[in-house]
C-alpha atoms as a PDB file:
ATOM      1  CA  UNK A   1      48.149 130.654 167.374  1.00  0.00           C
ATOM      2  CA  UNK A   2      50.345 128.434 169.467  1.00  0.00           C
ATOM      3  CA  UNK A   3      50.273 128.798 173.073  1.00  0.00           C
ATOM      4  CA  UNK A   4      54.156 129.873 173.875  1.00  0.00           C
ATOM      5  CA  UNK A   5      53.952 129.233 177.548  1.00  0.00           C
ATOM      6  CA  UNK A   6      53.925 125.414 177.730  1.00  0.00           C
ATOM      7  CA  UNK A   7      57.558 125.871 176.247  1.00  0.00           C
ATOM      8  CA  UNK A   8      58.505 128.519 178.135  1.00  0.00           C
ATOM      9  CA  UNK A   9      57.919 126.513 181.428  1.00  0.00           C
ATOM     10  CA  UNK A  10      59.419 123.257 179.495  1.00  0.00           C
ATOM     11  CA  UNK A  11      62.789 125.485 178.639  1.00  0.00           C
ATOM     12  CA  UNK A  12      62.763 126.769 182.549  1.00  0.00           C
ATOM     13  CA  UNK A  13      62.409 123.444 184.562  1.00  0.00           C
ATOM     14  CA  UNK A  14      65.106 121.891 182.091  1.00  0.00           C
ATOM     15  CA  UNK A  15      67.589 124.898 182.421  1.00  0.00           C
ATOM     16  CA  UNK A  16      66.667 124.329 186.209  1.00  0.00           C
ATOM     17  CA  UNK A  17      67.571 120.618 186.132  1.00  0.00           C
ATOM     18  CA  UNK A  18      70.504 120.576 184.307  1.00  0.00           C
ATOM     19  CA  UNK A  19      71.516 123.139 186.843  1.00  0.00           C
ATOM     20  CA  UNK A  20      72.040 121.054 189.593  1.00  0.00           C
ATOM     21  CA  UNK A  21      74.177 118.641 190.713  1.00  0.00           C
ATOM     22  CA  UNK A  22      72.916 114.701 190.507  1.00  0.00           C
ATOM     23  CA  UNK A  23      72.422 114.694 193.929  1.00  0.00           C
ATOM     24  CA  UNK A  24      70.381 117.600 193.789  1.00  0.00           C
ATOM     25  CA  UNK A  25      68.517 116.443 190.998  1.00  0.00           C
ATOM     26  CA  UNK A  26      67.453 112.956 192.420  1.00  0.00           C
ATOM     27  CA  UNK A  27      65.661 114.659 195.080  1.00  0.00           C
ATOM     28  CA  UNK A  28      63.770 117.174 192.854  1.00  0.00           C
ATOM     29  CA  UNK A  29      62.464 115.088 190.107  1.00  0.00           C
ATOM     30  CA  UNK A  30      59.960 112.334 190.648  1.00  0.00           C
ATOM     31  CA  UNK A  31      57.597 110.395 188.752  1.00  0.00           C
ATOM     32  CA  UNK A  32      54.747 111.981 187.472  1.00  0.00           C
ATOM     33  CA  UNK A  33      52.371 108.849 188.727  1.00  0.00           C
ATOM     34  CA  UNK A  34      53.230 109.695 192.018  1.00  0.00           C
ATOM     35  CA  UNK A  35      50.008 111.188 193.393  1.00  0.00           C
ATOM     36  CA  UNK A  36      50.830 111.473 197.085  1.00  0.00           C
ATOM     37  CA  UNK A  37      53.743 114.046 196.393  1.00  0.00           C
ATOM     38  CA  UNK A  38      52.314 115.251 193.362  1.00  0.00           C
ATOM     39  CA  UNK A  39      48.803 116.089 194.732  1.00  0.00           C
ATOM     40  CA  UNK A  40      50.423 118.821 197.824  1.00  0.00           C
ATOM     41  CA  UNK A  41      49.764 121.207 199.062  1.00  0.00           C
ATOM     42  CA  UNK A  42      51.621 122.590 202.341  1.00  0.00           C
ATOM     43  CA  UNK A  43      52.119 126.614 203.273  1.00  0.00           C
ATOM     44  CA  UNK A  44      53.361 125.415 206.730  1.00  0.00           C
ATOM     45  CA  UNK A  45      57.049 125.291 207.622  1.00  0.00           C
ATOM     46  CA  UNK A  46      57.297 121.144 206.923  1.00  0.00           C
ATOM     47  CA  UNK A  47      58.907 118.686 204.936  1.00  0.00           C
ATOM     48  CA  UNK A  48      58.253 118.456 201.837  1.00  0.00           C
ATOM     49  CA  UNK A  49      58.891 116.735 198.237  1.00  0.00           C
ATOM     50  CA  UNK A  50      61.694 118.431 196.653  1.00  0.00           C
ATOM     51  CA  UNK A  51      65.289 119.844 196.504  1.00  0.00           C
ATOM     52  CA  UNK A  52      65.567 122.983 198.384  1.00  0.00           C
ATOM     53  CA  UNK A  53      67.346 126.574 197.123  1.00  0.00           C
ATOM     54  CA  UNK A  54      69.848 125.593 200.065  1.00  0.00           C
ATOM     55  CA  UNK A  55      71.168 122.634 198.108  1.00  0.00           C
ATOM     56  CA  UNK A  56      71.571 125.110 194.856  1.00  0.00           C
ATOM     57  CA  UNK A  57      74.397 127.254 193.671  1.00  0.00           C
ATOM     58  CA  UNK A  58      73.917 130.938 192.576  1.00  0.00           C
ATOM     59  CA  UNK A  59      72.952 129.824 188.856  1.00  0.00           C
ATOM     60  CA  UNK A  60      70.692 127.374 190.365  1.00  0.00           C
ATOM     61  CA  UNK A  61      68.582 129.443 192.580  1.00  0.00           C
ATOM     62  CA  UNK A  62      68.533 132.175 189.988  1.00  0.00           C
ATOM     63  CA  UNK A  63      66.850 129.245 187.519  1.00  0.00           C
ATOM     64  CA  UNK A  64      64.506 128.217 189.947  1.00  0.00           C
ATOM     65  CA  UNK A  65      63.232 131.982 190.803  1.00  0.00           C
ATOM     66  CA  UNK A  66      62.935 131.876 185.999  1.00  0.00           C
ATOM     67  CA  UNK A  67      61.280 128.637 186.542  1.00  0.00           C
ATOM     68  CA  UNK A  68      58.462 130.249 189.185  1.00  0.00           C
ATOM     69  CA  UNK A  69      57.968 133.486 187.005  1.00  0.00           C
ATOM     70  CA  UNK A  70      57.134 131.476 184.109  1.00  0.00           C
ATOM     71  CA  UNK A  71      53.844 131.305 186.215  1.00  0.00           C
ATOM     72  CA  UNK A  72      53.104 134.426 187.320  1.00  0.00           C
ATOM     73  CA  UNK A  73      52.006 137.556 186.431  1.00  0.00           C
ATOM     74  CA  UNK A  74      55.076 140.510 187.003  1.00  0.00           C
ATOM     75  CA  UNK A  75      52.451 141.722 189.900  1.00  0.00           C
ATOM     76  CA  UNK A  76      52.261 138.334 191.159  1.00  0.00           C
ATOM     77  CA  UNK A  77      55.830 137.881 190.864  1.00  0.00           C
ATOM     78  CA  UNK A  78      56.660 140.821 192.779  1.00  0.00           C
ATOM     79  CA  UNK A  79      53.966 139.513 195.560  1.00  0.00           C
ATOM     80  CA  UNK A  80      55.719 136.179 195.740  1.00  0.00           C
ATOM     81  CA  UNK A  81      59.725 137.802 196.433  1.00  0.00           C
ATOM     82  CA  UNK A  82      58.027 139.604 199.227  1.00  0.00           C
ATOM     83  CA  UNK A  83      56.415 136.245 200.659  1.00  0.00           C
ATOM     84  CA  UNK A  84      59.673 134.855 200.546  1.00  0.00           C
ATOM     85  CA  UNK A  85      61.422 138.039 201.907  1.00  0.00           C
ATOM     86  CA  UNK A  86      59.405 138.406 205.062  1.00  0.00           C
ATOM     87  CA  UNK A  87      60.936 134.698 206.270  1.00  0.00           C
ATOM     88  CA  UNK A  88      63.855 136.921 208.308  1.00  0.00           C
ATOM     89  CA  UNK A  89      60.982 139.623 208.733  1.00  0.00           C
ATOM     90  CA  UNK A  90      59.614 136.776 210.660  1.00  0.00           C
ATOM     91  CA  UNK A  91      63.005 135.849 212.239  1.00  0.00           C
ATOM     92  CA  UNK A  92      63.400 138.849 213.351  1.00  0.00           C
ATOM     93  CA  UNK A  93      60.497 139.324 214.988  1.00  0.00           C
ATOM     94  CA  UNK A  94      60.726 135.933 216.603  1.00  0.00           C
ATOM     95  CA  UNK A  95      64.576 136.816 218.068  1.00  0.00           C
ATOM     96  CA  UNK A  96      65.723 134.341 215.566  1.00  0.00           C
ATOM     97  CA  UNK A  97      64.470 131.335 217.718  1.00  0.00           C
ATOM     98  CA  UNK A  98      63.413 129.089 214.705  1.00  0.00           C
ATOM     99  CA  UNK A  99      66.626 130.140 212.022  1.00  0.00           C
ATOM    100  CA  UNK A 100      63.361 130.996 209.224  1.00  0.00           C
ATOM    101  CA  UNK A 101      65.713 131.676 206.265  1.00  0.00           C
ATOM    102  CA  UNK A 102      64.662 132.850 202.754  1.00  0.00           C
ATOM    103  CA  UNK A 103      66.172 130.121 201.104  1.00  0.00           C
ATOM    104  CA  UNK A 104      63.992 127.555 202.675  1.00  0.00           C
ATOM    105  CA  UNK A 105      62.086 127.269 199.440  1.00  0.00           C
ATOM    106  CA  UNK A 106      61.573 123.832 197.033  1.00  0.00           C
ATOM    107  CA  UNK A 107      61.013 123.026 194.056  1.00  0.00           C
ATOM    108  CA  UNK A 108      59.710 119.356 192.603  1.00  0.00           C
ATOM    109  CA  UNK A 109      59.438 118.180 189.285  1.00  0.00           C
ATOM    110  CA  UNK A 110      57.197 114.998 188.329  1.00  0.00           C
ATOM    111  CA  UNK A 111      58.163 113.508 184.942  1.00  0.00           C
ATOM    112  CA  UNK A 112      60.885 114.894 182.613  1.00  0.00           C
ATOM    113  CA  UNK A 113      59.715 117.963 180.713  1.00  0.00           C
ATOM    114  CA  UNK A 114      62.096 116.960 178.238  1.00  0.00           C
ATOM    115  CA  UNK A 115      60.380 114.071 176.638  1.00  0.00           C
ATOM    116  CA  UNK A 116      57.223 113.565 178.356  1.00  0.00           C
ATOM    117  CA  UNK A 117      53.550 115.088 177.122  1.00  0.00           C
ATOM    118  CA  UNK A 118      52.602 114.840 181.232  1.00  0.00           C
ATOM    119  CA  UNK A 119      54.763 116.373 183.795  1.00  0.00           C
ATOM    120  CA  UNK A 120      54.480 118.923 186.393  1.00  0.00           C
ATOM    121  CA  UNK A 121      56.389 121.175 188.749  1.00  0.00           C
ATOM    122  CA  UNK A 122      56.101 123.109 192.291  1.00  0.00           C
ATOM    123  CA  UNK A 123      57.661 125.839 194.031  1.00  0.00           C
ATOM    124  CA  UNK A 124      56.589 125.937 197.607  1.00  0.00           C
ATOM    125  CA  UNK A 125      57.637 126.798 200.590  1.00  0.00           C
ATOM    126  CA  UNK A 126      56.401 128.728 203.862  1.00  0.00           C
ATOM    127  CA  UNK A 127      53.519 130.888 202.866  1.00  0.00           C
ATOM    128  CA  UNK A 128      53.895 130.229 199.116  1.00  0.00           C
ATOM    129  CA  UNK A 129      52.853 127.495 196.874  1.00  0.00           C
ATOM    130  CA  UNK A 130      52.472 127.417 192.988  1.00  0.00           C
ATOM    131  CA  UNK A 131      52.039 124.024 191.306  1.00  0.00           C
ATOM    132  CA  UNK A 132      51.317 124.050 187.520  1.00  0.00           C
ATOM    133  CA  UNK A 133      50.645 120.846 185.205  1.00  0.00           C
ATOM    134  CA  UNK A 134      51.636 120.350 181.665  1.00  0.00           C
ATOM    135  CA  UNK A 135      49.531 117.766 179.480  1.00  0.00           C
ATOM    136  CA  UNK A 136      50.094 117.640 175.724  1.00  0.00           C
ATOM    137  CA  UNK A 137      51.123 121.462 176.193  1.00  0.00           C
ATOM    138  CA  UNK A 138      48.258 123.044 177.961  1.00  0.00           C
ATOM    139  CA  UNK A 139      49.074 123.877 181.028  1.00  0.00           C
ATOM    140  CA  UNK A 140      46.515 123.655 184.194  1.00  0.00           C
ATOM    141  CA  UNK A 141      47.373 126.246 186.749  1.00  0.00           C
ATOM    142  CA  UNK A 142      46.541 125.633 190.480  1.00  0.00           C
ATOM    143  CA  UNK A 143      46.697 125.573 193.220  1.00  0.00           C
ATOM    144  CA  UNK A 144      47.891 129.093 194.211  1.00  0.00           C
ATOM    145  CA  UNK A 145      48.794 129.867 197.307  1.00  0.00           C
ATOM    146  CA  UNK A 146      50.124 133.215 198.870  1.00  0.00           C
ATOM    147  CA  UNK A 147      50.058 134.034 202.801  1.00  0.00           C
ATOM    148  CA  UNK A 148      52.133 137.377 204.433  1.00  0.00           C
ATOM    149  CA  UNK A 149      53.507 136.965 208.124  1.00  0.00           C
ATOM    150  CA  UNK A 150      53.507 140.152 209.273  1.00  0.00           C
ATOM    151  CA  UNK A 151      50.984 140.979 206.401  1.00  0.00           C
ATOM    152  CA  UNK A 152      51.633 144.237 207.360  1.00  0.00           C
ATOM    153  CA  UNK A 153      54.370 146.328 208.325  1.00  0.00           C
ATOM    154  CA  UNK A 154      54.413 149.832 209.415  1.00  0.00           C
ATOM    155  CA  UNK A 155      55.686 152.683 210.122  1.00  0.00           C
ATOM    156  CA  UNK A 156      53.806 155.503 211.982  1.00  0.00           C
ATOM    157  CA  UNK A 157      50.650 153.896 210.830  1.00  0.00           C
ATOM    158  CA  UNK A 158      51.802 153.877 206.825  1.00  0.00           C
ATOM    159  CA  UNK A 159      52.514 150.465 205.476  1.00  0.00           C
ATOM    160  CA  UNK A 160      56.058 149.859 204.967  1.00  0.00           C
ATOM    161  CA  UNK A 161      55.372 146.458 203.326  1.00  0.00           C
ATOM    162  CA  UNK A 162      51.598 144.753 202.670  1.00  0.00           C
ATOM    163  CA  UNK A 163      52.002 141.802 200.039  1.00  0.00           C
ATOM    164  CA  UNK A 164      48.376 141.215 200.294  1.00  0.00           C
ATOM    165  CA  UNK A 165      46.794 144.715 200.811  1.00  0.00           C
ATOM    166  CA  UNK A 166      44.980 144.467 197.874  1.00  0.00           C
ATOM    167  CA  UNK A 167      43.406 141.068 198.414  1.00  0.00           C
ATOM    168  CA  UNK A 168      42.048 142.562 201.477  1.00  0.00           C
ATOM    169  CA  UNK A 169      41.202 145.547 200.317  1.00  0.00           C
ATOM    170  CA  UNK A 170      38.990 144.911 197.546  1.00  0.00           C
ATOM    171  CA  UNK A 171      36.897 142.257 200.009  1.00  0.00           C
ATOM    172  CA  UNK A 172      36.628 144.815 202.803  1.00  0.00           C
ATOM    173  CA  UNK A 173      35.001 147.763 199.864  1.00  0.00           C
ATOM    174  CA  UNK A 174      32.420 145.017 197.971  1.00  0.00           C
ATOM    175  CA  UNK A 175      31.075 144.201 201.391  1.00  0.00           C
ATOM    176  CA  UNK A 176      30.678 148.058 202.273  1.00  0.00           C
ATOM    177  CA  UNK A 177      29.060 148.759 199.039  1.00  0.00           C
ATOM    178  CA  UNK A 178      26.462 145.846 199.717  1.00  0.00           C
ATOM    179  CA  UNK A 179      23.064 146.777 200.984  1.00  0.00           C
ATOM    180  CA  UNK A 180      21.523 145.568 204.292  1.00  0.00           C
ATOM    181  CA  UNK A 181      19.920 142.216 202.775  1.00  0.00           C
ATOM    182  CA  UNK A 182      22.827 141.346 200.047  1.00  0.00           C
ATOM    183  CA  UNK A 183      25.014 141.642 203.250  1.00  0.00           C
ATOM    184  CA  UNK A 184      22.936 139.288 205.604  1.00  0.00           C
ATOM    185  CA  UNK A 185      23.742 136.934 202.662  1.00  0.00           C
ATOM    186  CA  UNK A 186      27.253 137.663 202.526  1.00  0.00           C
ATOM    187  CA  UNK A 187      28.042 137.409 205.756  1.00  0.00           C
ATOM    188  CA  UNK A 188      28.239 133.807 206.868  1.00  0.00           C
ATOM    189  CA  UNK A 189      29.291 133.830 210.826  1.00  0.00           C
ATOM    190  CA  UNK A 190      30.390 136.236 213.468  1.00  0.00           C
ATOM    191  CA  UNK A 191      33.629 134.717 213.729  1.00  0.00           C
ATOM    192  CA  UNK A 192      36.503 133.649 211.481  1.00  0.00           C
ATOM    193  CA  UNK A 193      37.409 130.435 211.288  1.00  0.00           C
ATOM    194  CA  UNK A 194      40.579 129.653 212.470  1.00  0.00           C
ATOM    195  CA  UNK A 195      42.704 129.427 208.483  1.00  0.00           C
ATOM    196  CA  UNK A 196      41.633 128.611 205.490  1.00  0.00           C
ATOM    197  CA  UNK A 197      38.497 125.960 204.396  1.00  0.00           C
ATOM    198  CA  UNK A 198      40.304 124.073 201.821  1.00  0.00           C
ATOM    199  CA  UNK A 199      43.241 123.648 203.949  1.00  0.00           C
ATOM    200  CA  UNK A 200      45.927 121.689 202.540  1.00  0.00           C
ATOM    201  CA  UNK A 201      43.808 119.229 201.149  1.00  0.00           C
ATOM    202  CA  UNK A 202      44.742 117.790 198.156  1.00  0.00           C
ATOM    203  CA  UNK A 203      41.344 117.150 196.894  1.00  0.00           C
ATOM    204  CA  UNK A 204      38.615 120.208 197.376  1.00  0.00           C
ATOM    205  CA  UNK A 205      35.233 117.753 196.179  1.00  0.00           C
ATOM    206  CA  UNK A 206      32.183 120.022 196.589  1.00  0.00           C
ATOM    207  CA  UNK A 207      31.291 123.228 197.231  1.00  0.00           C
ATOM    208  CA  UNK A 208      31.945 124.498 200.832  1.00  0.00           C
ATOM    209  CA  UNK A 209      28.960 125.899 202.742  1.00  0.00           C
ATOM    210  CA  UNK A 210      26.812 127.987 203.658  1.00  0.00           C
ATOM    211  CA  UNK A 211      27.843 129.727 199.939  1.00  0.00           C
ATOM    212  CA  UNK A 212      26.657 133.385 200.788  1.00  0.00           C
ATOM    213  CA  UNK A 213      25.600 135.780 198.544  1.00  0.00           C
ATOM    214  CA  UNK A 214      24.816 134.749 194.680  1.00  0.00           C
ATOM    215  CA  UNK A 215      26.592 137.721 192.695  1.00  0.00           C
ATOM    216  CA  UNK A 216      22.861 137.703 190.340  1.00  0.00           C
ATOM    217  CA  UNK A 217      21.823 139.163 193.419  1.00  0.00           C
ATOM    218  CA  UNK A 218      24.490 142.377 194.012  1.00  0.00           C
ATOM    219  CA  UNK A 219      23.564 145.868 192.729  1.00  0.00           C
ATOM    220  CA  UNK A 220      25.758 147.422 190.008  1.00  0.00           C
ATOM    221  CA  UNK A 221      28.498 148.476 192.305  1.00  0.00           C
ATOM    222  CA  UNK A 222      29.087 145.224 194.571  1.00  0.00           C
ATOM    223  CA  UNK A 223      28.809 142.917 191.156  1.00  0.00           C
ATOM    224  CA  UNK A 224      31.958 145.531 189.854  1.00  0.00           C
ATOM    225  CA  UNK A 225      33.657 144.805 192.821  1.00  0.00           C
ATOM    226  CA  UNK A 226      33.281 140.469 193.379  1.00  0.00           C
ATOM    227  CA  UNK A 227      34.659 140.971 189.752  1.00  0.00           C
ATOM    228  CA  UNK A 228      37.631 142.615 190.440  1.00  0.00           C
ATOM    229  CA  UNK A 229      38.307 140.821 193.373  1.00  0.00           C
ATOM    230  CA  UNK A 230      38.118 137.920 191.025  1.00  0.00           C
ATOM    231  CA  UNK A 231      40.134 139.142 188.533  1.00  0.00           C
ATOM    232  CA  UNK A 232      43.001 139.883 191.248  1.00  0.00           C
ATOM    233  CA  UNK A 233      43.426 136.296 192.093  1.00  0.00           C
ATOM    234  CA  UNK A 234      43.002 135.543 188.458  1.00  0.00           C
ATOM    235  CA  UNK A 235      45.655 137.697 187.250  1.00  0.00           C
ATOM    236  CA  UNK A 236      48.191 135.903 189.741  1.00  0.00           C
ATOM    237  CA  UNK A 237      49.036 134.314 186.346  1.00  0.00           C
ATOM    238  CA  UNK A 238      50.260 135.052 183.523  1.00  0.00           C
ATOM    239  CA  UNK A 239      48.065 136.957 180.956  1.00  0.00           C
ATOM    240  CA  UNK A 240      47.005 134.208 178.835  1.00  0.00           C
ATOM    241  CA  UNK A 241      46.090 132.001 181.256  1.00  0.00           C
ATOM    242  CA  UNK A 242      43.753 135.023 183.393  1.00  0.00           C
ATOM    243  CA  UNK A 243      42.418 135.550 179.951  1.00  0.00           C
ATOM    244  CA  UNK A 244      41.336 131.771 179.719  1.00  0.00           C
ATOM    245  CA  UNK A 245      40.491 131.056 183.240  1.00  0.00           C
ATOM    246  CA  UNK A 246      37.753 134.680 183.099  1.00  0.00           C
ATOM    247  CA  UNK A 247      36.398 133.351 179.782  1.00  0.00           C
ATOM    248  CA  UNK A 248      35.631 130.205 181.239  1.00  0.00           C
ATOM    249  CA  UNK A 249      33.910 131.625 184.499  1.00  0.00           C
ATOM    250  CA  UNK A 250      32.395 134.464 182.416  1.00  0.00           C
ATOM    251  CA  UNK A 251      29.063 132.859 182.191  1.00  0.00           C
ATOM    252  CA  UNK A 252      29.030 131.038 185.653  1.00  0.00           C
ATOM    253  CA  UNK A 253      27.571 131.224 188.922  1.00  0.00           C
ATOM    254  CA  UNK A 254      29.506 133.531 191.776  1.00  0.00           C
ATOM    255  CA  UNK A 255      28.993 133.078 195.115  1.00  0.00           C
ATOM    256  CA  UNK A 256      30.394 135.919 198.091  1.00  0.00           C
ATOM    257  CA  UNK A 257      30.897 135.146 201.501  1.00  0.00           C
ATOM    258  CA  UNK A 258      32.458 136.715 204.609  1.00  0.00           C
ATOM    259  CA  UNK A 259      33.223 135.684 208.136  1.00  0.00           C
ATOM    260  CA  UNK A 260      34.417 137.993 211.251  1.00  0.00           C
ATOM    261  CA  UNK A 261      33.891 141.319 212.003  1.00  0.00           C
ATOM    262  CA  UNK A 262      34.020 143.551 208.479  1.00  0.00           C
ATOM    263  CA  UNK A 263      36.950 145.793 208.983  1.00  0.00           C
ATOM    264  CA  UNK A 264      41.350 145.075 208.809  1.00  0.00           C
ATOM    265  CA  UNK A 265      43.002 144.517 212.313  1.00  0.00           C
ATOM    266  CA  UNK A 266      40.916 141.654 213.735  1.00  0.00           C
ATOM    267  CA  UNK A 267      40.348 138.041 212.487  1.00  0.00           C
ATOM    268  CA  UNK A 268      38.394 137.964 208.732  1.00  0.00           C
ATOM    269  CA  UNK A 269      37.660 135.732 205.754  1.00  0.00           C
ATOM    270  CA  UNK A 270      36.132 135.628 202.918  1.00  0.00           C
ATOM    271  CA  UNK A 271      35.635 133.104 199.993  1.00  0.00           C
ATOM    272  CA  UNK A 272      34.494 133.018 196.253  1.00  0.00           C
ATOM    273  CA  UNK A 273      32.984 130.297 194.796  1.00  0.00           C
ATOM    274  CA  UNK A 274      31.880 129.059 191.266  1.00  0.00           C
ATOM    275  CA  UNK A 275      32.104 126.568 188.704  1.00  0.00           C
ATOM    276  CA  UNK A 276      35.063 125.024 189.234  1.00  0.00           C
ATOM    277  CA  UNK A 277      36.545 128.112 191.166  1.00  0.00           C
ATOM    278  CA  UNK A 278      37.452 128.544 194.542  1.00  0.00           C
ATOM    279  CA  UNK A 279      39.218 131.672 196.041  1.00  0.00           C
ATOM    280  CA  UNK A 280      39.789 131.965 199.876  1.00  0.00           C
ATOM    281  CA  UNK A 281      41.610 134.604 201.849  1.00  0.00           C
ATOM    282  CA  UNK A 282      41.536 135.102 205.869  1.00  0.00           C
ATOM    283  CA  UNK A 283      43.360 136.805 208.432  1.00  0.00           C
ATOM    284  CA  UNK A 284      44.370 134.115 211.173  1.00  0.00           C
ATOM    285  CA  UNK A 285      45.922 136.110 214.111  1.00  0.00           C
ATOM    286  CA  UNK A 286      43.589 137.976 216.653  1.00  0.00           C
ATOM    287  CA  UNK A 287      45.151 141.446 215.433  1.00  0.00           C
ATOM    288  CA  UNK A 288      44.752 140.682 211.938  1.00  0.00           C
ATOM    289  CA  UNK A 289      48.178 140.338 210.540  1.00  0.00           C
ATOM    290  CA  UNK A 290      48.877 137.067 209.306  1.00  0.00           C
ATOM    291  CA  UNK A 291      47.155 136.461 206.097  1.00  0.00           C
ATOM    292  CA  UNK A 292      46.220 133.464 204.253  1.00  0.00           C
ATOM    293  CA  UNK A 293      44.543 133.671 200.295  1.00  0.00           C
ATOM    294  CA  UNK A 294      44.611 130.839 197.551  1.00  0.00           C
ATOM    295  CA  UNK A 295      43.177 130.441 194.512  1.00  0.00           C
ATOM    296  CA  UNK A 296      42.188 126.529 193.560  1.00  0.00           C
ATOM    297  CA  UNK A 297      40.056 125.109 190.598  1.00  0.00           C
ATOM    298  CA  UNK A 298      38.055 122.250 192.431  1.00  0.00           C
ATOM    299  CA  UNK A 299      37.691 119.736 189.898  1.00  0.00           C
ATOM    300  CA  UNK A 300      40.701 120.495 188.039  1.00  0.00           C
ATOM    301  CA  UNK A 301      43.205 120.914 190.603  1.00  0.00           C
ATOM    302  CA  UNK A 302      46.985 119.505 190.234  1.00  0.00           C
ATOM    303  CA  UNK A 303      46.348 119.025 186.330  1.00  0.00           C
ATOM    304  CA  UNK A 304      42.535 116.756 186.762  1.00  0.00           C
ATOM    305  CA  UNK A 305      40.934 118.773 183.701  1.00  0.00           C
ATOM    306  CA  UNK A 306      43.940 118.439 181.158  1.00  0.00           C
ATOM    307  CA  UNK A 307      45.020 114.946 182.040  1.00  0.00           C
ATOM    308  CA  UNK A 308      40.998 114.193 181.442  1.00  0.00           C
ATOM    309  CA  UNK A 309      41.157 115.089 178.306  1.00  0.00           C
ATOM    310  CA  UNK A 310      44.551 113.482 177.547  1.00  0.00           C
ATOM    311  CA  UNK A 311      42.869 109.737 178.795  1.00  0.00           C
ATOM    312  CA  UNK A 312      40.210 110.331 176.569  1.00  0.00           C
ATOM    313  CA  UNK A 313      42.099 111.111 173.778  1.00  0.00           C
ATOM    314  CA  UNK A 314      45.235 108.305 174.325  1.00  0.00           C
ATOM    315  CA  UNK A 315      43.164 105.873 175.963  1.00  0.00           C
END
């Protein structure tokens, strides 16, 4: 059976760019052999390659949000309009000093997904960024990245809004449920480090260490859990892509490990590793409310695995 997504992201990204004006356009399409912009990553408030929902009219904004769902699960989805809402949460909070705005979002294409059988796209912008590849229609997903500033709002101590909760959640019950030596393993440092591992490298090469605890080593109960927390970052996309992405890890290594003191409201991290997997989430700020999490595919980041097998094939 055909896959229908390639199409469905090829019929989105040219809706998109017929959209816009062709000033507009010239700044969101560029050529697919252009590794610097097409290899980035950036969840910071920077410049970046791209047009921005600014430049767009109602009809193109409103393609570009179709474009980014294309990509994402309806959970997901729903995960990445509150990333993007909490940009005047933020403002707020900051008594408007650095005019965040919603619309401070971009999107880049590389090639024309018209007529070419390699092009990509991106939406990114402070605290999100989803890049997905297209080669000979397969489509290579990652990397995925979603972060929440506040992660957490409340009111009288019930969340109001929690993007992330769940990412957090899960981590914080498998390492409860691990006994004393599986969580001597797991747990990597006293301290957090200060973001993310990977960073906003382009290029994640080999494993990062120490790896903590193998899951081959978990009881019943924590090897449930590393699966579901798994399976959360998985199902960030859509369904047929989770599917393929937990076959191919199904009979792979898993690796667990934590950082910081184990409970929400203070500095954290955790990672998962394994065959061409990595999944990081932390909590940056000393009270714990400004959280980080991506999901990455080592070797096959940015389109490596499909355009692989398209050299081999054409070349």
């Amino acid at each position: 059976m055909e896959d229908p997504l390639p199409e469905q992201m090829r019929a989105a990204c040219t809706t998109l760019l017929a959209a816009l004006d062709p000033a507009a356009r010239d700044e969101a399409v560029h050529p697919f052999d252009d590794e610097t912009a097409r290899r980035w990553l950036e969840y910071r408030p920077r410049p970046r390659p791209g047009v921005s929902l600014v430049a767009m009219d109602v009809a193109g904004r409103k393609a570009a949000h179709r474009l980014l769902a294309t990509a994402l699960s309806p959970s997901a989805y729903a995960q990445a309009m509150a990333i993007i809402a909490l940009e005047e949460v933020l403002d707020r909070a900051e008594d408007w000093r650095r005019g965040r705005h919603s619309a401070d979002y971009w999107v880049a294409v590389f090639g024309d997904p018209a007529r070419d059988d390699r092009w990509a796209w991106r939406f990114e912008g402070h605290h999100l960024s989803v890049t997905m590849t297209v080669v000979d229609d397969q489509v290579s997903p990652a990397p995925i990245f979603f972060g929440a500033n506040p992660a957490a709002v409340r009111y009288a101590g019930r969340p109001v809004s929690r993007p992330l909760g769940v990412e957090e959640d899960l981590a914080l019950a498998l390492l409860d449920a691990l006994g004393p030596a599986e969580r001597a393993a797991a747990i990597i440092a006293d301290d957090a480090p200060a973001d993310i591992i990977s960073a906003t490298r382009g290029r994640v090469d080999a494993p990062l260490e120490p790896l903590g605890v193998p899951a081959d080593r978990l009881g019943p109960t924590g090897r449930a859990l590393l699966d579901q927390v798994v399976a959360l970052y998985l199902d960030r996309l859509p369904p047929e892509l989770a599917i393929r992405e937990a076959t191919r890890l199904a009979a792979g290594p898993l690796h667990f490990a934590w950082a910081g003191p184990a409970r929400s409201g203070q500095r954290h991290y955790y990672r998962v590793q394994g065959d061409d997997l990595l999944i990081e989430y932390d909590n940056t700020s000393p009270d714990g409310n400004h959280a980080h999490t991506v999901l990455r595919r080592p070797a096959s980041d940015f389109g490596a695995d499909v355009l692989a097998g398209h050299h081999r094939t054409h070349h």
